[in-house]
Protein backbone atom coordinates (compact mmCIF):
# COMPACT_ATOMS: atom_id res chain seq x y z
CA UNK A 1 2.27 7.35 -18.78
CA UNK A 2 -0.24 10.38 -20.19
CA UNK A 3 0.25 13.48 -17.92
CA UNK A 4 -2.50 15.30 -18.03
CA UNK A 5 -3.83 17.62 -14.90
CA UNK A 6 -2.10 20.84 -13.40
CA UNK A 7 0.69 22.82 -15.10
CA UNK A 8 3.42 20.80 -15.97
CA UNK A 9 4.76 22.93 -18.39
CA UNK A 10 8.59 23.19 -17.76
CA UNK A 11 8.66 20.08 -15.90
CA UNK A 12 10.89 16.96 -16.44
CA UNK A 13 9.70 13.66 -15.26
CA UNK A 14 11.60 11.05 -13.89
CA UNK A 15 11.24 7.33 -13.01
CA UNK A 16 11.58 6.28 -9.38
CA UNK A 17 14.16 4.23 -9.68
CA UNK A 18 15.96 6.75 -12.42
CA UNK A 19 19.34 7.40 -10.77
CA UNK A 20 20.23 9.33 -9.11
CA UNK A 21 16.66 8.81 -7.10
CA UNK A 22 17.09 5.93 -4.45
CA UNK A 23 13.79 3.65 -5.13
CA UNK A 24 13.32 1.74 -1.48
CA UNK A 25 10.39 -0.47 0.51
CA UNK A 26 10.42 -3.03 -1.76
CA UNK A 27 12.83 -5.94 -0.83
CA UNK A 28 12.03 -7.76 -4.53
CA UNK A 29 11.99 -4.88 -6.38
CA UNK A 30 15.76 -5.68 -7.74
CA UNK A 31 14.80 -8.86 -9.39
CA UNK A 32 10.85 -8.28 -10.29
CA UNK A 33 10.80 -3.99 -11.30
CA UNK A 34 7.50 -4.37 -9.63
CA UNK A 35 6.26 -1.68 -7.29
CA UNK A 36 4.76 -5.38 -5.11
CA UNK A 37 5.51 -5.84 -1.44
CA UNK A 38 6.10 -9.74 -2.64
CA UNK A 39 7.81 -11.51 -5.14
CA UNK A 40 6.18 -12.34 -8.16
CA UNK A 41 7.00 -15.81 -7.85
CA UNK A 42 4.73 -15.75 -4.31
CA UNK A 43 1.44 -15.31 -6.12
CA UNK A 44 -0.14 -18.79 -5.85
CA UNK A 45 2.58 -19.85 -3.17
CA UNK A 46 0.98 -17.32 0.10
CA UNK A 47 -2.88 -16.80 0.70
CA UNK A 48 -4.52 -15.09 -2.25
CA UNK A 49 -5.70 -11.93 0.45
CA UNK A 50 -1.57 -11.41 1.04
CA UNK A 51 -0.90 -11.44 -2.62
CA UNK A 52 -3.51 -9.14 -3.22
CA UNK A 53 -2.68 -7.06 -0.75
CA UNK A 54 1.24 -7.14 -1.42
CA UNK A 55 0.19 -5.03 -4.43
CA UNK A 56 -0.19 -1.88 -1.93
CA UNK A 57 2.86 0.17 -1.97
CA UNK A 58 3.36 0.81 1.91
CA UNK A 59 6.41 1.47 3.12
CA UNK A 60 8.07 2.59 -0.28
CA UNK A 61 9.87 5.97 -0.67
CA UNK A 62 11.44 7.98 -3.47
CA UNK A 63 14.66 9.60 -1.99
CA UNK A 64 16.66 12.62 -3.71
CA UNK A 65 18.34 15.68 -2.82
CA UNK A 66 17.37 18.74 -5.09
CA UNK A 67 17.17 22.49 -5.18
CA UNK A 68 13.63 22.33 -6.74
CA UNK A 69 11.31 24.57 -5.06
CA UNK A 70 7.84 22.78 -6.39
CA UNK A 71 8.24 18.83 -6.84
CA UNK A 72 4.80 17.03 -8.44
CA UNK A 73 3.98 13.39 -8.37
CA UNK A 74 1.97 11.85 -11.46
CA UNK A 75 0.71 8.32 -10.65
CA UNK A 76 -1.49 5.79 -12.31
CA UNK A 77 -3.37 3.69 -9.40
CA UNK A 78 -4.85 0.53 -9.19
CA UNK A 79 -8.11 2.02 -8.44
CA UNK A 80 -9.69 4.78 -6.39
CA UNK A 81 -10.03 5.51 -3.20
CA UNK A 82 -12.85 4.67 -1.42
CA UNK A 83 -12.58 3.48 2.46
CA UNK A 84 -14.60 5.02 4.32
CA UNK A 85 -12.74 4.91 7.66
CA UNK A 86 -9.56 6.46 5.92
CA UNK A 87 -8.43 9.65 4.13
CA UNK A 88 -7.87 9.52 0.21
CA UNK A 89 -4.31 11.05 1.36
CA UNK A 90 -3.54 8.07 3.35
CA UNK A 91 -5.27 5.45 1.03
CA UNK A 92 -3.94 6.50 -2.39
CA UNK A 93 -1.78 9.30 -1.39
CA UNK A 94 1.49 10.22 -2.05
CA UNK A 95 3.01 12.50 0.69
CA UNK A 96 6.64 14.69 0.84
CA UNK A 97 9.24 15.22 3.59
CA UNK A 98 12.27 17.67 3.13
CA UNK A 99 15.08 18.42 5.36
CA UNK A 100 17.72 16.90 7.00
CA UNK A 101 18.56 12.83 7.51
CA UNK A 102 17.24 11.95 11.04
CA UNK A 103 15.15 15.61 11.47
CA UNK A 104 13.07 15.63 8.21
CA UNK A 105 9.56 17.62 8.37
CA UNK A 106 6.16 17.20 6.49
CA UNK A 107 6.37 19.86 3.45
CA UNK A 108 3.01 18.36 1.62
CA UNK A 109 0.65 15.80 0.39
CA UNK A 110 -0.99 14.92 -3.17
CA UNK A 111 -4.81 16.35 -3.25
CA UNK A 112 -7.20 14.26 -5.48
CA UNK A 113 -10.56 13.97 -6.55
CA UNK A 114 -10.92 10.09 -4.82
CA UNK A 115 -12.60 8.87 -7.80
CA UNK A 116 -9.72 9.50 -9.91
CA UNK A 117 -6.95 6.26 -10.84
CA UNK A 118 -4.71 8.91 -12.35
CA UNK A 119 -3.70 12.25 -10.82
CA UNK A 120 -0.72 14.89 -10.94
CA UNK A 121 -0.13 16.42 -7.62
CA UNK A 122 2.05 19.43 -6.71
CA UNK A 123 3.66 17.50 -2.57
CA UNK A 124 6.29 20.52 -2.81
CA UNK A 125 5.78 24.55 -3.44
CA UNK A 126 7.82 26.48 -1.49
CA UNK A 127 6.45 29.97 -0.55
CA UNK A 128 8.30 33.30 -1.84
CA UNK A 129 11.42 34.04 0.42
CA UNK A 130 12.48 30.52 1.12
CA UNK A 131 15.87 30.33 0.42
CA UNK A 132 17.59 28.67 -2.72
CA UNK A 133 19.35 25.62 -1.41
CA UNK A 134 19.72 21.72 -2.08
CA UNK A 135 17.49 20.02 0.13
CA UNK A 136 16.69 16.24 0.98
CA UNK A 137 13.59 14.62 -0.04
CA UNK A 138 11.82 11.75 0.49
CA UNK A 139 8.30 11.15 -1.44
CA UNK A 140 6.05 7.87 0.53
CA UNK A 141 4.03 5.99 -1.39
CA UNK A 142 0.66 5.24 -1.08
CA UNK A 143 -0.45 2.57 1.97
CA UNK A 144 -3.40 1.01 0.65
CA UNK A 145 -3.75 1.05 -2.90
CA UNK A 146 -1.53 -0.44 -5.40
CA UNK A 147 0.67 2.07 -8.19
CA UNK A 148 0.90 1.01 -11.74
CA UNK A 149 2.81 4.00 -12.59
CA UNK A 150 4.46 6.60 -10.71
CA UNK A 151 6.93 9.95 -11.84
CA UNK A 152 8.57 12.59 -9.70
CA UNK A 153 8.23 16.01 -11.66
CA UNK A 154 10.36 19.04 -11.07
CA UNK A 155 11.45 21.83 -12.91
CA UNK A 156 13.67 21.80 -15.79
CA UNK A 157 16.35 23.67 -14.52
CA UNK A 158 16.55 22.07 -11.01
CA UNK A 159 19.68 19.96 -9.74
CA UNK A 160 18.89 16.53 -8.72
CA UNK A 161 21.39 14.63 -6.54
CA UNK A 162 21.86 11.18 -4.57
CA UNK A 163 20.31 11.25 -1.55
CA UNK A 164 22.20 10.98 1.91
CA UNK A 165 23.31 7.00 2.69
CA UNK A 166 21.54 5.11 5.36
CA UNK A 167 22.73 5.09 9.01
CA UNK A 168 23.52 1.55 8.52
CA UNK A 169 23.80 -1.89 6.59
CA UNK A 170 20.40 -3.64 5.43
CA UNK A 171 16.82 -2.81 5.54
CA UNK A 172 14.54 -3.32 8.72
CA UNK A 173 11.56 -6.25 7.65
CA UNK A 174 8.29 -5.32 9.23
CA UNK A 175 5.44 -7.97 9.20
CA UNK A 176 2.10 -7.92 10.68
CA UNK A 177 -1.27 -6.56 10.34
CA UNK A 178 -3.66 -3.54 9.25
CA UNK A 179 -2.14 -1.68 11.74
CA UNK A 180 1.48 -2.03 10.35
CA UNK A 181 0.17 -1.46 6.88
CA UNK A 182 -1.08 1.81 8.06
CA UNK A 183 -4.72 1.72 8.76
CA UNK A 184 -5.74 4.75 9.06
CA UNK A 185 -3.14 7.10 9.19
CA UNK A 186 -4.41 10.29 7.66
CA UNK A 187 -1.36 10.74 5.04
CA UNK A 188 1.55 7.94 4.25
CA UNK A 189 4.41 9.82 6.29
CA UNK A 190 2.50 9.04 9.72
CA UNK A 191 2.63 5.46 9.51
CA UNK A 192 4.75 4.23 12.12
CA UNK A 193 7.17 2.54 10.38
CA UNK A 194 7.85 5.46 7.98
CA UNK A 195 8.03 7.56 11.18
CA UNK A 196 10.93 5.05 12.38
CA UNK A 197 12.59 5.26 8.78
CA UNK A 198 12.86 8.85 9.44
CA UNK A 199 14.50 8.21 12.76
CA UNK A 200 16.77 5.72 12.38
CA UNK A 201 17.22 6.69 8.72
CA UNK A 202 17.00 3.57 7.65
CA UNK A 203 14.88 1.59 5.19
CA UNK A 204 11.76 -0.22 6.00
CA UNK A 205 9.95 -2.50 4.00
CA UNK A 206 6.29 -3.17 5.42
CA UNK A 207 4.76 -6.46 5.09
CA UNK A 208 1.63 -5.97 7.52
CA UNK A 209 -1.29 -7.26 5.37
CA UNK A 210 -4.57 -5.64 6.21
CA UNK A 211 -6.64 -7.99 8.12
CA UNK A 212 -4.35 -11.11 6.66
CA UNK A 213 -1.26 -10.94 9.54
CA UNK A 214 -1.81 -14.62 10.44
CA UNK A 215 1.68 -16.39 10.69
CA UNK A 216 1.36 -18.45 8.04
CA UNK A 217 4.45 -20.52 7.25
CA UNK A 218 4.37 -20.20 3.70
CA UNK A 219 4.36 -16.69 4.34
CA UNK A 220 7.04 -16.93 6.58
CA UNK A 221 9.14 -19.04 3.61
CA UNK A 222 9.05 -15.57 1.55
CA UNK A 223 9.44 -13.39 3.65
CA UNK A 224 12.46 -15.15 4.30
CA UNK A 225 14.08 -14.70 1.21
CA UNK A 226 14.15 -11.08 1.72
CA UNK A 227 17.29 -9.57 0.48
CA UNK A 228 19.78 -8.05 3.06
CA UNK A 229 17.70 -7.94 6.48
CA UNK A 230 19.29 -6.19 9.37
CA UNK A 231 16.68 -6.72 11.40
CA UNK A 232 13.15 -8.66 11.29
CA UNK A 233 10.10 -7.29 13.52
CA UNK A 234 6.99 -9.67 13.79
CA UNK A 235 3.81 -7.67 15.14
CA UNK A 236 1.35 -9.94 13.93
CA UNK A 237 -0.76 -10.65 17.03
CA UNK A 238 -3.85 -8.28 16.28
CA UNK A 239 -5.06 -10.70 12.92
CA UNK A 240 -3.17 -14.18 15.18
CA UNK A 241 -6.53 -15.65 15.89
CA UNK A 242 -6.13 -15.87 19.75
CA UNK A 243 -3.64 -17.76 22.02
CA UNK A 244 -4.03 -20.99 20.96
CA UNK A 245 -3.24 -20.03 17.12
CA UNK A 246 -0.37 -17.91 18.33
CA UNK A 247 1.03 -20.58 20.18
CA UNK A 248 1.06 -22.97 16.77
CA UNK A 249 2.40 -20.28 14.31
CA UNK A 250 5.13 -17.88 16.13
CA UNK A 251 7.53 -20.80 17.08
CA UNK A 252 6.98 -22.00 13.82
CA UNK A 253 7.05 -18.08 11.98
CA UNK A 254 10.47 -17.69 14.47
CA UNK A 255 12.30 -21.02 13.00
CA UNK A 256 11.58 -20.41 9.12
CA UNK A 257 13.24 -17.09 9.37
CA UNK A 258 15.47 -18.61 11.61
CA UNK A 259 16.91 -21.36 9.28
CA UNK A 260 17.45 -18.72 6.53
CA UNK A 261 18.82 -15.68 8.77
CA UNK A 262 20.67 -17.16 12.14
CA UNK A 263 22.45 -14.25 13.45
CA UNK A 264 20.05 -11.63 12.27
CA UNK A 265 18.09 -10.00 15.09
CA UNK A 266 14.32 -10.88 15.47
CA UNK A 267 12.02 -8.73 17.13
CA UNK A 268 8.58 -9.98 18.51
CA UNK A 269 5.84 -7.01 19.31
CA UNK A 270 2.79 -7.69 21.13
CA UNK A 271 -0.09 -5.72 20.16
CA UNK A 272 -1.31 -1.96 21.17
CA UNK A 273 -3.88 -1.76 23.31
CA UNK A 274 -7.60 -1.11 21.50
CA UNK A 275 -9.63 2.00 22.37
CA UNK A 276 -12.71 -0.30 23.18
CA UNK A 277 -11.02 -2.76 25.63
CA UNK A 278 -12.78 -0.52 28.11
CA UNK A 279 -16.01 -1.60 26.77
CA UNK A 280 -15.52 -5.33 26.10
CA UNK A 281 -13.20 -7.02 28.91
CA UNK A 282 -12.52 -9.79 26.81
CA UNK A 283 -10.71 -7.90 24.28
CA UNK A 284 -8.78 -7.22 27.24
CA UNK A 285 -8.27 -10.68 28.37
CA UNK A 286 -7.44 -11.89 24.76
CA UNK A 287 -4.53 -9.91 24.42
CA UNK A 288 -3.35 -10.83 27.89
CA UNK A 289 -3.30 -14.31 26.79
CA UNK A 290 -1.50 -13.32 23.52
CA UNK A 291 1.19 -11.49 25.38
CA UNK A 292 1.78 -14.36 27.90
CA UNK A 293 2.65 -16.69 24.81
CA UNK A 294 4.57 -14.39 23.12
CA UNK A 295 6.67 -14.19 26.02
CA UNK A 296 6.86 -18.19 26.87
CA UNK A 297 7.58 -18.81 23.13
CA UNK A 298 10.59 -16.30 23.26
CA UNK A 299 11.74 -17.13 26.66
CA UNK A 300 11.53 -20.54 25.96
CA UNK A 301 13.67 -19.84 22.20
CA UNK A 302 16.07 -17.66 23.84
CA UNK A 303 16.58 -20.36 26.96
CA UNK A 304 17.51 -22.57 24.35
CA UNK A 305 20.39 -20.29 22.85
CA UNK A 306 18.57 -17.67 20.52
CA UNK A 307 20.08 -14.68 22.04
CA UNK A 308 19.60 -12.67 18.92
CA UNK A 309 15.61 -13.14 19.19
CA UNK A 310 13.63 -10.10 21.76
CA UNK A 311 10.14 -9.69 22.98
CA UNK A 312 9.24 -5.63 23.15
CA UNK A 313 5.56 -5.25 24.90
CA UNK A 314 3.99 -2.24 23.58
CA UNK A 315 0.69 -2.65 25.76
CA UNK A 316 1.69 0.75 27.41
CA UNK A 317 2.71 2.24 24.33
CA UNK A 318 -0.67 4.60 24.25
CA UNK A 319 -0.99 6.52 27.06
CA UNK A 320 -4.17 5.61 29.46
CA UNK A 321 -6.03 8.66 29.64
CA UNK A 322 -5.99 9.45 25.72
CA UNK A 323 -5.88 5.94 24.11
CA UNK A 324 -9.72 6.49 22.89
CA UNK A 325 -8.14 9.38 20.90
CA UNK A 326 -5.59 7.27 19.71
CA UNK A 327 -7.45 4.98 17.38
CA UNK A 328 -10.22 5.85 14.61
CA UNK A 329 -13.00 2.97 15.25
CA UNK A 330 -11.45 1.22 18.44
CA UNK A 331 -8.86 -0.25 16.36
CA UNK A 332 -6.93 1.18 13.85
CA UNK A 333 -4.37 3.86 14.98
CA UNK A 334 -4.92 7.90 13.87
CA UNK A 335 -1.72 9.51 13.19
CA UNK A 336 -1.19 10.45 17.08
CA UNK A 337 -1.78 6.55 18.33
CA UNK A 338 0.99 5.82 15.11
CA UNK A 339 3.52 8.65 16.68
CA UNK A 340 3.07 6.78 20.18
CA UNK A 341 3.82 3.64 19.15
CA UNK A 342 6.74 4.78 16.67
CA UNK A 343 8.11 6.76 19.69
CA UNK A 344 8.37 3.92 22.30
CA UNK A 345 9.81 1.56 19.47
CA UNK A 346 12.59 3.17 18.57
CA UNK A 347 14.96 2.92 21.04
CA UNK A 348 14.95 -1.08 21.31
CA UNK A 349 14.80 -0.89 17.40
CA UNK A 350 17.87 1.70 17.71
CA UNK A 351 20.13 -0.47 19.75
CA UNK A 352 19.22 -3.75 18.08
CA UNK A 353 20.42 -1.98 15.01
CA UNK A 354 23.31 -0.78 17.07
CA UNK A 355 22.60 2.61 15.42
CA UNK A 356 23.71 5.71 17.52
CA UNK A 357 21.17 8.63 18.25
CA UNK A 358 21.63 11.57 16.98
């Protein structure tokens, strides 16, 4: 890749899966070396809008430690950024977090023109009088927009280490909608499964597919194959297409990963309340029909033995008197609606994962 932008003189690139970096958020990137949410082999086999989408890179993170006090990104996108309910930072950005495993903290973000498919970004400077010290570090990637190329930057001189091991076994399998992908946090570190990665420090690898969340089963057949799953979550509701489709698809979604996975905990979310229920009732009354199946379906399953499968509501998740400030167009979460729901998840997520708090 051509570096070109900002002083990178003194600076040694390296890959993101160059060890001793820790590439993660992408269950099939051990047998593809693709930075795809997907297989390879699924293109043609789930909806061409998943594929598509799988090319985002939500959910993946670049993990070090290092006593580098300025850390750049260089990336080569798939093309620029232009939503226009959503930050360039959280579309095609790349963000940082530094400190310690469990308690990290936001240290910077990559600043772009949004026209531009290539950029070098400076996501770590450290001001004069910061001490000299090895540090953790996690870079997030980008949540909707895909990488070609990516390459963490830091000074000649600096150390670069393994990062800290997870808290526990196996990654955590996320699938659902826009919401899950991240629409529209304002940088990638505020979407709320990254905010649970930090917390649990654990790995998450985020299937929600903007707009495209529909249960399908052929969806559900790769997902699947997913490599090492402690735990799957299913928060698909929002793109379900009502009760009635619900109904057809979750039993169904439940069983595929069922047959593949059977002692591997399953988690079934209903969906966030929307900032204009107030104004349209029967947004309201659509999602009260979508939480009553979601519970018969897994009361039914777990009457019939699946103790391993949960239902966690999250219709109180965004507290009443602020959920208008929660969401950008009605919808889709800001950063504050994403910390919300992150913080009432993690405890069940925690104790499913049988992970202690710190």
């Amino acid at each position: 890749m051509r570096i070109d932008g900002g002083d990178v003189t003194g600076i040694r690139w390296w890959a993101p899966d160059e060890a001793p970096l820790r590439l993660s958020g992408f269950a099939w990137y051990g047998q593809d070396r693709a930075l795809r949410r997907l297989p390879v082999s699924s293109t043609g086999v789930v909806p061409e809008a998943v594929d598509a989408l799988a090319r985002a890179t939500t959910g993946g993170q670049i993990s070090f430690r290092t006593d580098a006090r300025r850390i750049l990104v260089a990336a080569r996108m798939a093309g620029p950024a232009r939503m226009d309910h959503m930050p360039p930072t959280g579309q095609s950005g790349f963000d940082c977090y530094i400190g310690e495993p469990g308690a990290m903290t936001h240290a910077g973000v990559a600043r772009f023109g949004p026209e531009r498919t290539d950029y070098v970004a400076t996501v770590l400077d450290l001001p004069e009088g910061e001490p000299d010290r090895v540090r953790e570090v996690v870079v997030n990637c980008p949540l909707y927009q895909g990488v070609h190329e990516v390459a963490i930057g830091v000074p000649d001189e600096a150390q670069m280490a393994a990062p800290t091991p997870y808290a526990g076994p196996g990654q955590i399998i996320l699938y659902g909608t826009s919401v899950t992908q991240g629409g529209c946090a304002s940088r990638p570190g505020m979407v709320y499964s990254n905010i649970l990665g930090r917390a649990l420090q654990m790995p998450v690898v985020n299937l929600g597919f903007s707009g495209n969340g529909r249960g399908e089963p052929e969806v559900a057949e790769v997902i699947a194959t997913a490599p090492d799953p402690a735990l799957f979550i299913l928060d698909y509701e929002g793109n379900s297409g009502g009760a009635d489709a619900l109904a057809r698809t979750l039993p169904a979604f439940i069983a595929i990963l069922r047959a593949a996975h059977p002692r591997v905990p399953i988690l079934v979310l209903t969906r966030v309340p929307y900032a204009r229920e107030a104004a349209f009732p029967t947004v309201t009354h659509r999602r009260s029909a979508c939480r009553e199946v979601a519970r018969e379906v897994v009361g039914s399953l777990r009457d019939r033995g699946d103790e391993k499968l949960h239902l966690f509501e999250c219709g109180d998740l965004l507290p009443a008197g602020i959920v208008d400030e929660c969401t950008v167009d009605g919808a889709h979460l800001t950063d504050l609606g994403f910390w919300f729901m992150a913080q009432g998840l993690e405890p069940p997520v925690r104790e499913l994962l049988d992970l202690s708090a710190r």
